[in-house]
Protein backbone atom coordinates (compact mmCIF):
# COMPACT_ATOMS: atom_id res chain seq x y z
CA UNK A 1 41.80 83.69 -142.85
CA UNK A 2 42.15 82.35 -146.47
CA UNK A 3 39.27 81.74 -149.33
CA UNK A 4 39.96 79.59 -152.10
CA UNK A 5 39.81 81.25 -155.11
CA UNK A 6 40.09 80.55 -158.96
CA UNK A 7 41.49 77.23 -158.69
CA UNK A 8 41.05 75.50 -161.90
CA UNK A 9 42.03 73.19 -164.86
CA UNK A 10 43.11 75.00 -168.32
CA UNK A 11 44.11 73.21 -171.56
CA UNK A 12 42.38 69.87 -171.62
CA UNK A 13 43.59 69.29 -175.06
CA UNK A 14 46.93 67.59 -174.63
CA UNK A 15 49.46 67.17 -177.07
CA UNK A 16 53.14 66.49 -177.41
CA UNK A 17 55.07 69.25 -178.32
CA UNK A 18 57.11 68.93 -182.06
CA UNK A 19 60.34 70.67 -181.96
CA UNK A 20 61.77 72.61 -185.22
CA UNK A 21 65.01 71.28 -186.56
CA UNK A 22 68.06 74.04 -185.68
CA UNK A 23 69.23 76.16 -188.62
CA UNK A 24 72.77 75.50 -188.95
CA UNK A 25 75.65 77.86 -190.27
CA UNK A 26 74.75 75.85 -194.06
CA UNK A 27 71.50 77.71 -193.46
CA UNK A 28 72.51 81.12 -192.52
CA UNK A 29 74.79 81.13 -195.26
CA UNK A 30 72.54 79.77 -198.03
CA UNK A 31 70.02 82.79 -196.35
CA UNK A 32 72.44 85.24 -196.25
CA UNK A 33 73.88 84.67 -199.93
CA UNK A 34 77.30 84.46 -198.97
CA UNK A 35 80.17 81.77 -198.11
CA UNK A 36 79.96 79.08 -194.92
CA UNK A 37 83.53 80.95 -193.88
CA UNK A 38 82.47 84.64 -194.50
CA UNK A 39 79.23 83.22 -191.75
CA UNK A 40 82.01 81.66 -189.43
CA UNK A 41 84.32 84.48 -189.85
CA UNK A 42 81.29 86.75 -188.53
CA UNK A 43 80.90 84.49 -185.85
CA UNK A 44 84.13 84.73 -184.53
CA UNK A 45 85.51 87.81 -185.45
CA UNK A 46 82.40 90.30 -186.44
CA UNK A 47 85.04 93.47 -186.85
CA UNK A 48 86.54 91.81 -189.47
CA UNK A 49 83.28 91.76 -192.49
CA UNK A 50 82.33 94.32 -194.43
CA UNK A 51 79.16 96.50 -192.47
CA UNK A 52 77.05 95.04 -195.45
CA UNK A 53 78.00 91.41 -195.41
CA UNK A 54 77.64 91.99 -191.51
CA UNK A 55 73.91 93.29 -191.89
CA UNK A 56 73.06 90.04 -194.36
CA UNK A 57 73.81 87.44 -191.76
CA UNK A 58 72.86 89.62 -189.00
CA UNK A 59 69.32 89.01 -190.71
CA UNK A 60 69.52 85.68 -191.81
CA UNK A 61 70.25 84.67 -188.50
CA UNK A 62 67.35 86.27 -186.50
CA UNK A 63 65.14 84.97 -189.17
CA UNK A 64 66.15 81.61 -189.09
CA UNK A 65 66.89 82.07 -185.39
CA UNK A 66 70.16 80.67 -185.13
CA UNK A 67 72.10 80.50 -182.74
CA UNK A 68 76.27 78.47 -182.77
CA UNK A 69 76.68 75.23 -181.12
CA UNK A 70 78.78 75.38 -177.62
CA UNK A 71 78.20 71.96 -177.07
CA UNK A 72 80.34 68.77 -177.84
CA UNK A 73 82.67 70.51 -180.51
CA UNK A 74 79.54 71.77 -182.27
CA UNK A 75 78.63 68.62 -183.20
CA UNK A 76 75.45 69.57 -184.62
CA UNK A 77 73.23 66.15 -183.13
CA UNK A 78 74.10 66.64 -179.48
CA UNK A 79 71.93 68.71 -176.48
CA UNK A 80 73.17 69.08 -173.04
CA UNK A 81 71.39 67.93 -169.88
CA UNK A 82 70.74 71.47 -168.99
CA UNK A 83 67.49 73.06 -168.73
CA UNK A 84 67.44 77.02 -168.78
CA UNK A 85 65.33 79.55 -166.29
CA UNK A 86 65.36 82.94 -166.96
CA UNK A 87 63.74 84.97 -164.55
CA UNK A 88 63.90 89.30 -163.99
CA UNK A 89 65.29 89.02 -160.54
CA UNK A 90 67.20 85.78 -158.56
CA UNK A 91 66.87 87.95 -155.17
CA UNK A 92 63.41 88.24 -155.48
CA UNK A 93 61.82 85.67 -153.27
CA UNK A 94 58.96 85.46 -155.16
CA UNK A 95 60.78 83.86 -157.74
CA UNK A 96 63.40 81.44 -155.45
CA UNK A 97 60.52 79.13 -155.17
CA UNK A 98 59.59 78.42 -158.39
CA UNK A 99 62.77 78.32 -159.26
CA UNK A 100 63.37 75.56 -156.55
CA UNK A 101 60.37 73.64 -158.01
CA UNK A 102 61.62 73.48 -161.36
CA UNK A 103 64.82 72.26 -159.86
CA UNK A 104 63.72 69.83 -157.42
CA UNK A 105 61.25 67.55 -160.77
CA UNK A 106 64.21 68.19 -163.36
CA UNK A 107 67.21 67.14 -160.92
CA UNK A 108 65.95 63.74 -160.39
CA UNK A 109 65.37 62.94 -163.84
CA UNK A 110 69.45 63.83 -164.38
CA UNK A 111 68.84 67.44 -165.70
CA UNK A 112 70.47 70.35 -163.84
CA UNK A 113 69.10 74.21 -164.12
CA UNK A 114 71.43 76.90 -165.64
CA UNK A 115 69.46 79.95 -164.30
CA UNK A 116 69.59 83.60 -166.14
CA UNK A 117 67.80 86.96 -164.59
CA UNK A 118 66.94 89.31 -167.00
CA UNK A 119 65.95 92.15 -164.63
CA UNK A 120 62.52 92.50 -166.00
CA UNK A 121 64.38 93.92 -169.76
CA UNK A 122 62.85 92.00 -172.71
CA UNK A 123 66.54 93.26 -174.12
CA UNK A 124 68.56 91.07 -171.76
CA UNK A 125 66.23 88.49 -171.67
CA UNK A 126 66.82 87.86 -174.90
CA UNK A 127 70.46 88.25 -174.73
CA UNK A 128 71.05 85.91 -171.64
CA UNK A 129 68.34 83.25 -174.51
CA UNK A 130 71.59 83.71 -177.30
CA UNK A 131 73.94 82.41 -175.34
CA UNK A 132 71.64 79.98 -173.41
CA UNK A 133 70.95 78.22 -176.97
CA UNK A 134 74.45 77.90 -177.72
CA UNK A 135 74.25 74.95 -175.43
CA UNK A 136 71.70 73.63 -176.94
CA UNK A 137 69.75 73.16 -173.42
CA UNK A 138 66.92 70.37 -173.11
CA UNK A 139 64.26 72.97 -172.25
CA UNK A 140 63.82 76.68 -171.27
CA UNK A 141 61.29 77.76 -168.67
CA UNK A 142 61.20 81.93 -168.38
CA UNK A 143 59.38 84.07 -166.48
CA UNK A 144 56.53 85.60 -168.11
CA UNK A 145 54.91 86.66 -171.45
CA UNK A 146 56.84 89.75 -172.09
CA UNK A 147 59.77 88.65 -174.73
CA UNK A 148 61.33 90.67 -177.68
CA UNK A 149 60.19 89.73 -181.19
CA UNK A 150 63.67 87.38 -181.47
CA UNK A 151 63.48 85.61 -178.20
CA UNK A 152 59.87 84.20 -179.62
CA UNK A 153 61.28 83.31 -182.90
CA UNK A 154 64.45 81.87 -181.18
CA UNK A 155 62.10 79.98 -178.78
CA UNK A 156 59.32 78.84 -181.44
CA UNK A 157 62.47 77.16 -183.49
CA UNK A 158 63.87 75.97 -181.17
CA UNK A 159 63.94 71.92 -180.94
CA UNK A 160 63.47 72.16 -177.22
CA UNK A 161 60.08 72.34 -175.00
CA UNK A 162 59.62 75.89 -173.35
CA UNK A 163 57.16 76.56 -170.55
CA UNK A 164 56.19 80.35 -169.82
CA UNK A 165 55.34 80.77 -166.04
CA UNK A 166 53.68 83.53 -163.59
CA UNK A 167 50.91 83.77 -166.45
CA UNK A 168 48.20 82.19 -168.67
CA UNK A 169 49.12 83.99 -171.94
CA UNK A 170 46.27 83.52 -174.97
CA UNK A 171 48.86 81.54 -177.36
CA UNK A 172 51.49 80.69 -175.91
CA UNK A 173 55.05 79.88 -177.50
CA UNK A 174 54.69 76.22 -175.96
CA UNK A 175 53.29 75.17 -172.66
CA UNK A 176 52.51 77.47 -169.87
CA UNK A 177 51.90 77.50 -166.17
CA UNK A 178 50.42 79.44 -163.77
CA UNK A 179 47.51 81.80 -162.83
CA UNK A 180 45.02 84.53 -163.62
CA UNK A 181 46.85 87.49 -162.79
CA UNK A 182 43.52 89.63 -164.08
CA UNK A 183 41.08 87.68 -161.67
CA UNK A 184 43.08 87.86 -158.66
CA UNK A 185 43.66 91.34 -159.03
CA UNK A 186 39.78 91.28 -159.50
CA UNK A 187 39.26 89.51 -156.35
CA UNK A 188 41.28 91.69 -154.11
CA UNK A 189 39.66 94.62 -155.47
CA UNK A 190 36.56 93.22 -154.78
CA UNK A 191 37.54 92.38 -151.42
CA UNK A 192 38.60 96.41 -150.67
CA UNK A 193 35.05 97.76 -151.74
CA UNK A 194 33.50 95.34 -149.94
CA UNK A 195 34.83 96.40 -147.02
CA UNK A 196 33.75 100.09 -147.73
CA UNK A 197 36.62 101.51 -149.57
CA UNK A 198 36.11 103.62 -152.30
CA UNK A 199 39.30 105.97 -153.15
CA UNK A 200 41.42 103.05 -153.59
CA UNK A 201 45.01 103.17 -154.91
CA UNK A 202 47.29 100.67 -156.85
CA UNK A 203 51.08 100.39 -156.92
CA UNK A 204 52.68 98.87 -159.91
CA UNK A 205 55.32 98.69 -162.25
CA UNK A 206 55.21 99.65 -166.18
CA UNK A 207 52.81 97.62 -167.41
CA UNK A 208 53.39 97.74 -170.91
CA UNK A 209 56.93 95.38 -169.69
CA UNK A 210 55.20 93.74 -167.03
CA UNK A 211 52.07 91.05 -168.14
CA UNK A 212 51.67 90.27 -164.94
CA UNK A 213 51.16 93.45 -163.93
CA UNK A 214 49.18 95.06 -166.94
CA UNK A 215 46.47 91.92 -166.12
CA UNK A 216 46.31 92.98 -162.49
CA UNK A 217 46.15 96.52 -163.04
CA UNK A 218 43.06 95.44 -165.40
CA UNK A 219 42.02 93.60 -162.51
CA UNK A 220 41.49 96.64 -160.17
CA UNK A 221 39.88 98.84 -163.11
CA UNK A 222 37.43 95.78 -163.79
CA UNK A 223 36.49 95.78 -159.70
CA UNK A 224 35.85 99.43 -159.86
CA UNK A 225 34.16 99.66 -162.98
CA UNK A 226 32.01 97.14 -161.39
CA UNK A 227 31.58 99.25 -158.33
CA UNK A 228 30.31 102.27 -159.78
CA UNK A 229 33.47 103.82 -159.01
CA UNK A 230 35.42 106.13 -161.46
CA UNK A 231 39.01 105.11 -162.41
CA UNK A 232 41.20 107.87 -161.44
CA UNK A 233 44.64 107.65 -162.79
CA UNK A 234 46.69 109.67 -160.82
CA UNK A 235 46.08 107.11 -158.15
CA UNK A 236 47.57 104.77 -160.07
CA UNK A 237 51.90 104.81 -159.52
CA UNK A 238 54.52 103.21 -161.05
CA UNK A 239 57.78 102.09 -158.91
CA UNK A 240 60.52 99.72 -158.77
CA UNK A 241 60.01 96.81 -156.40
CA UNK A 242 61.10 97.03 -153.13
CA UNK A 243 59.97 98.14 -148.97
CA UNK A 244 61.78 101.53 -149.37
CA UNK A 245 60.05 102.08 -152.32
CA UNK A 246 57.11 101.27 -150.90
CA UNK A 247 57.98 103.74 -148.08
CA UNK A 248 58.49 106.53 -150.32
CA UNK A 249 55.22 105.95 -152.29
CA UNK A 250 53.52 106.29 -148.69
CA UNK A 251 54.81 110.13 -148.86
CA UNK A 252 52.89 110.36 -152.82
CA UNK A 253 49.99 109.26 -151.52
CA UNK A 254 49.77 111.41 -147.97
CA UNK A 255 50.04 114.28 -150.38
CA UNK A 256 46.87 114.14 -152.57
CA UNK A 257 44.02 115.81 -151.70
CA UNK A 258 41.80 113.42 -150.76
CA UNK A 259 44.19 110.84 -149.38
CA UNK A 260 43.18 107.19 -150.58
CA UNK A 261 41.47 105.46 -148.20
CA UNK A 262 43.12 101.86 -149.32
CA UNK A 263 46.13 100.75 -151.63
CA UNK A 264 46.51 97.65 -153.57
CA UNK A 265 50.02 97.41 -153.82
CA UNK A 266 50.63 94.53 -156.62
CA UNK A 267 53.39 93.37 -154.43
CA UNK A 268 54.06 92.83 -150.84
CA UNK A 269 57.19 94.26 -150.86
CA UNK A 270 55.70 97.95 -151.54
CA UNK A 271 52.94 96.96 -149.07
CA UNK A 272 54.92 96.30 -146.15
CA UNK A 273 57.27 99.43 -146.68
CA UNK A 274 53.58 101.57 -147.20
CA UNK A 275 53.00 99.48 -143.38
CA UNK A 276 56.39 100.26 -141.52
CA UNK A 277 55.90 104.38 -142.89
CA UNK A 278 52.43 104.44 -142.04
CA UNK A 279 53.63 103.82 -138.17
CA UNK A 280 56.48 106.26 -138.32
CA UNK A 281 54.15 109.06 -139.74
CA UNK A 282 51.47 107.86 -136.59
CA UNK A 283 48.86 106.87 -139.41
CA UNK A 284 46.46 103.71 -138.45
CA UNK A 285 46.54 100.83 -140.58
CA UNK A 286 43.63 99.90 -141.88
CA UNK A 287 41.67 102.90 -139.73
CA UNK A 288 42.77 105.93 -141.49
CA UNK A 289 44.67 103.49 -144.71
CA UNK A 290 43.81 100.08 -145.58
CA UNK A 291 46.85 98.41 -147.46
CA UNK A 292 46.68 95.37 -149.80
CA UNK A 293 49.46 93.15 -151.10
CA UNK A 294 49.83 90.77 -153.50
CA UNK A 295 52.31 87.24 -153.54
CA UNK A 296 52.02 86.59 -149.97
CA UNK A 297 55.74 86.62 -149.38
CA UNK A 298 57.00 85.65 -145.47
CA UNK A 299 56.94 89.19 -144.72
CA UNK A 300 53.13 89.84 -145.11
CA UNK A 301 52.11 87.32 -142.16
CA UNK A 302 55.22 88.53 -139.70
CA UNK A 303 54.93 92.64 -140.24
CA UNK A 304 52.12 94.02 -137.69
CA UNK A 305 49.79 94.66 -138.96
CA UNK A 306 49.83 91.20 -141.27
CA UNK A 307 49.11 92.07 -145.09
CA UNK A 308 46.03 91.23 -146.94
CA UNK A 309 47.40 89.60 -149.81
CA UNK A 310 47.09 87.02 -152.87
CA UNK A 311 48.51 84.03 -152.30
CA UNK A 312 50.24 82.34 -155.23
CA UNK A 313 51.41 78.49 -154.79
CA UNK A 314 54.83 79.46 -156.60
CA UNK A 315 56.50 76.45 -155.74
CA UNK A 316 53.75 74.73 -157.40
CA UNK A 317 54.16 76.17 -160.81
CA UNK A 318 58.08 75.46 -161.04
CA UNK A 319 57.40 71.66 -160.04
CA UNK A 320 54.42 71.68 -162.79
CA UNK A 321 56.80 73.19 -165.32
CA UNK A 322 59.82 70.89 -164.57
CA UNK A 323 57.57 68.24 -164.83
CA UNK A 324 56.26 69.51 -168.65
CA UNK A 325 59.83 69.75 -169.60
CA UNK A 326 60.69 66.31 -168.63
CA UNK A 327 57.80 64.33 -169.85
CA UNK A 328 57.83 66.44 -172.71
CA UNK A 329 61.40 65.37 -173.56
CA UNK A 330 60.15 61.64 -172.93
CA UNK A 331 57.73 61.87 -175.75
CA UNK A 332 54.82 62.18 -173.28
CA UNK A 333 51.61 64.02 -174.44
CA UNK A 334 51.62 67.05 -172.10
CA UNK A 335 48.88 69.66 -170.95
CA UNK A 336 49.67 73.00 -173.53
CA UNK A 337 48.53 75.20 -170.25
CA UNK A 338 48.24 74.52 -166.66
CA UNK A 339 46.31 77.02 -164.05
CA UNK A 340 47.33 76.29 -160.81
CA UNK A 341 44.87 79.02 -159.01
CA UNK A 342 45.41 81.51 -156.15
CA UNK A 343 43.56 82.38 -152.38
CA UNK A 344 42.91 85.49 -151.07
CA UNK A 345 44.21 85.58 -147.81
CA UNK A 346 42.72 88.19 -145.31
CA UNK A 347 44.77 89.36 -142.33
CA UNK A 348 44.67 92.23 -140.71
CA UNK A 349 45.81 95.10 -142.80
CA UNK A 350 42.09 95.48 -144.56
């Protein structure tokens, strides 16, 4: 059965977004206080300035937040008709939809999607961004709220639109898209004490590189604190996504003394390995271990029993941000954020 939850409109105030002109190499060099060829001759061939002269532009060009021109012959007017996606993981299938959404809207306006996965590191997110730029794309949609101190800057001066997605960050660097991680989490917590639970568990990755998952973990401390019920955090564990994962975190649990009696696993992925261990070991699911998931990926209706989950209309917020990019580039006044909601779907697994 499914409940509609926290399905709402954020960010009446619409506006069109203004872009920053690019700094060009005139800039970095003017910045950096040294010659336009000492700045190209960095460019191409870093091993060959001084470690000083290397350090000036270095710093000139993350302040200015420059990044070369790989489009046209560098003329400096031109912009491709790509528009960048940067996402942690392309396997993830949590992310294939949005991904196709974003797609699908920019395609037909003659745009085509040059896709990056970071692996959830704010480092190689902001690498994959450098060379993104380079081609001087129409628009950049990535994944999330978690970005280095450059990749803002870069994005913020950039003369391009950029829509964050997955989240509803407070200020965001343009647009956004997406949900309230926090209140779902709050829901689904709700949902397990309802239903009697009180030692309840929650799987998750490091939140402090995860927004998503530092707003659901505050979620499931906000539903307990609620309750009555003390936050214990050695019930709270940390792991990579992923079923085996999820299998092996069955075995952490099993050993504490008492044993949860639920687990809100902020993915389905750890939830349905927790399911498939939990009938190996001969331990009922939800009788002696309720288990919770989060995503509602095609696994958590087809695994027995079928997950208790979050459902998140992903494909939803990659057509909503394709659709911000485009009429964004069209000089259209656009929505700054967009909350597309979530449902609580209850199967049998609770």
């Amino acid at each position: 059965m499914a409940s509609a939850m926290n399905k709402s409109s954020t960010g009446n105030v619409k506006r069109t977004r203004k872009a920053h002109p690019q700094a060009s190499m005139h800039d970095v060099a003017r910045h950096a206080g040294v010659s336009l060829i000492t700045v190209s001759r960095f460019l191409r061939t870093p091993g060959k300035v001084s470690e000083r002269t290397r350090q000036l532009v270095e710093d000139a060009i993350a302040e200015l937040g420059y990044v070369p021109n790989l489009v046209a012959g560098g003329l400096a007017s031109s912009q491709s008709t790509i528009v960048s996606m940067i996402v942690p993981f392309v396997s993830h299938g949590v992310f294939a939809e949005a991904i196709q959404g974003v797609s699908d809207v920019v395609d037909a306006h003659g745009y085509n999607v040059l896709l990056g996965h970071s692996t959830g590191s704010v480092e190689r997110e902001e690498a994959i961004l450098r060379s993104i730029l380079g081609y001087r794309p129409a628009g950049v949609v990535i994944q999330g709220a978690n970005h280095s101190e450059r990749t803002v800057e870069f994005l913020r001066k950039a003369a391009m639109p950029v829509v964050e997605i997955g989240t509803l960050p407070e200020t965001p660097i343009g647009m956004a898209v997406g949900y309230s991680n926090h209140q779902a989490a709050l829901a689904m917590t709700r949902h397990l004490i309802a239903r009697g639970y009180r030692r309840i568990g929650f799987v998750g990755t490091d939140p402090a590189t995860n927004d998503r998952i530092l707003q659901r973990l505050a979620g499931y401390r906000q539903g307990l604190d609620e309750a009555g019920i003390a936050f214990d955090p050695a019930l709270v564990l940390r792991s990579p996504f992923g079923i085996v994962e999820g299998r092996q975190l069955l075995h952490v649990y099993r050993s504490m003394q008492p044993m949860p009696d639920a687990v809100f696993c902020a993915s389905d992925l750890w939830a349905a390995g927790m399911i498939s261990e939990c009938r190996k070991q001969g331990i009922g699911v939800p009788t002696d271990l309720a288990i919770a998931g989060f995503n509602d990926q095609d696994i958590a209706s087809v695994i027995d029993p079928a997950i208790t989950t979050i459902r998140v209309p992903r494909y939803e917020i990659g057509r909503q941000a394709g659709r911000m990019i485009v009429e964004t580039i069209a000089g259209r006044s656009v929505e700054r954020m967009v909350d597309v909601g979530f449902e609580l779907v209850v199967r049998d697994s609770t």
